[in-house]
PDB file of N, CA and C in Angstrom:
ATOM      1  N   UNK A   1     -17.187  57.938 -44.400  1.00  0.00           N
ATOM      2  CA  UNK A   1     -17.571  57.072 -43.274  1.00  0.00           C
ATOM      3  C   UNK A   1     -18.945  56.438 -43.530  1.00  0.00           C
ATOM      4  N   UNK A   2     -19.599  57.229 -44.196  1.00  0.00           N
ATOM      5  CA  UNK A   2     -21.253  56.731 -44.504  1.00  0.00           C
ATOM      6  C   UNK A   2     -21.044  55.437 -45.205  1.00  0.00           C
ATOM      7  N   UNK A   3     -20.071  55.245 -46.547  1.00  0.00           N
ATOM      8  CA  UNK A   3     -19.935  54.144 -47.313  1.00  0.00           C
ATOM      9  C   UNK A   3     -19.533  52.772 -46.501  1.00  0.00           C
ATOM     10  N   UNK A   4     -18.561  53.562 -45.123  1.00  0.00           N
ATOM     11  CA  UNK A   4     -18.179  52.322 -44.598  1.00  0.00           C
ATOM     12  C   UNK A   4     -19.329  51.286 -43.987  1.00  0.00           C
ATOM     13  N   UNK A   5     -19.896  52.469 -43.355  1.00  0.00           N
ATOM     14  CA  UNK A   5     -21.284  51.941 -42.604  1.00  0.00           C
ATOM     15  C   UNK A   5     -22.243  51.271 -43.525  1.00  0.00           C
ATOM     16  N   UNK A   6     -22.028  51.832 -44.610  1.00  0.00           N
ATOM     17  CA  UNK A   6     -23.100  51.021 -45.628  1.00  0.00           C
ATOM     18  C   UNK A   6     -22.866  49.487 -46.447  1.00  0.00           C
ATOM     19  N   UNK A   7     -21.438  49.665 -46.667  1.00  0.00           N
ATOM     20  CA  UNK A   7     -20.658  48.174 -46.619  1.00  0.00           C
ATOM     21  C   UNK A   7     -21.321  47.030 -45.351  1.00  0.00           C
ATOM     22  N   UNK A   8     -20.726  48.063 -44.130  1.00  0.00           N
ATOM     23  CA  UNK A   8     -20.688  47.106 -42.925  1.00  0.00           C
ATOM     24  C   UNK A   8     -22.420  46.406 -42.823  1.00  0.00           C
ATOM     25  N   UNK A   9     -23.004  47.205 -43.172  1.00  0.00           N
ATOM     26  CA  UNK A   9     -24.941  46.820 -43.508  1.00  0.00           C
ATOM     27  C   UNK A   9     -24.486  45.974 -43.969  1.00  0.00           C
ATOM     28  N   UNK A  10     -24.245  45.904 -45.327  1.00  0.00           N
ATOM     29  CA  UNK A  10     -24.504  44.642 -46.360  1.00  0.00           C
ATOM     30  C   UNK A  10     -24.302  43.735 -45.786  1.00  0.00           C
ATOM     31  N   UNK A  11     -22.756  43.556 -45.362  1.00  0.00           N
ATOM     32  CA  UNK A  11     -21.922  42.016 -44.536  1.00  0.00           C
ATOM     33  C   UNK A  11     -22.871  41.862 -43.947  1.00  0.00           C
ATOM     34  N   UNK A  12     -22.733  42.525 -42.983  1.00  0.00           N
ATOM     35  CA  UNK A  12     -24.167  42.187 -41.936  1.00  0.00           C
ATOM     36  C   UNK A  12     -25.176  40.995 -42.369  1.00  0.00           C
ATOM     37  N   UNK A  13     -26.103  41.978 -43.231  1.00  0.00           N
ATOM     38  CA  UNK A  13     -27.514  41.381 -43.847  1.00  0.00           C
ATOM     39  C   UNK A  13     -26.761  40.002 -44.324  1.00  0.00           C
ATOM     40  N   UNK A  14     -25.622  40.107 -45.590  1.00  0.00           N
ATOM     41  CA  UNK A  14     -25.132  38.756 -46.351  1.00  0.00           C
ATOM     42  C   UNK A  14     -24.780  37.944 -45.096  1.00  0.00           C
ATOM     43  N   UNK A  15     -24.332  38.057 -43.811  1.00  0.00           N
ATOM     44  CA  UNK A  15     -23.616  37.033 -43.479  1.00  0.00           C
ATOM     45  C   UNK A  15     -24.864  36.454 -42.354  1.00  0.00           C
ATOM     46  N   UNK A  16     -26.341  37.215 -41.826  1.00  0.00           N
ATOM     47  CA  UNK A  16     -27.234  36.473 -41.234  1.00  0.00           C
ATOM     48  C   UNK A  16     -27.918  35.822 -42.319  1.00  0.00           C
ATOM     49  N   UNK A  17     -28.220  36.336 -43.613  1.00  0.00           N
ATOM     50  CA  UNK A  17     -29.022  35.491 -44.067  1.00  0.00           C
ATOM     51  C   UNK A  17     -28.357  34.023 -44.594  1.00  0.00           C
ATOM     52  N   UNK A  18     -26.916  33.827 -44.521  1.00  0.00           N
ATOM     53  CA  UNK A  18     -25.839  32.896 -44.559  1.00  0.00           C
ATOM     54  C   UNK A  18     -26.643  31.876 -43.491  1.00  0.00           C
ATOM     55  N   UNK A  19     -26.609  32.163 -42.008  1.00  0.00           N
ATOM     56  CA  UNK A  19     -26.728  31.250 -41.324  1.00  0.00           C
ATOM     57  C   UNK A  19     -27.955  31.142 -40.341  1.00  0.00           C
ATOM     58  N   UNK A  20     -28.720  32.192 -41.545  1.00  0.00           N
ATOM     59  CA  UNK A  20     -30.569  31.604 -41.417  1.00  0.00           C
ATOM     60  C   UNK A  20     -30.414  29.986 -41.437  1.00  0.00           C
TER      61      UNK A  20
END
């Protein structure tokens, strides 16, 4: 579950700094 959560970070981070 930790990996999922740590995936779900990344998207996260990749997809705001997308539509900075």
């Amino acid at each position: 579950l930790e990996q999922f959560w740590g995936w779900q970070f990344i998207m996260a981070s990749f997809l705001i700094s997308t539509f900075q």
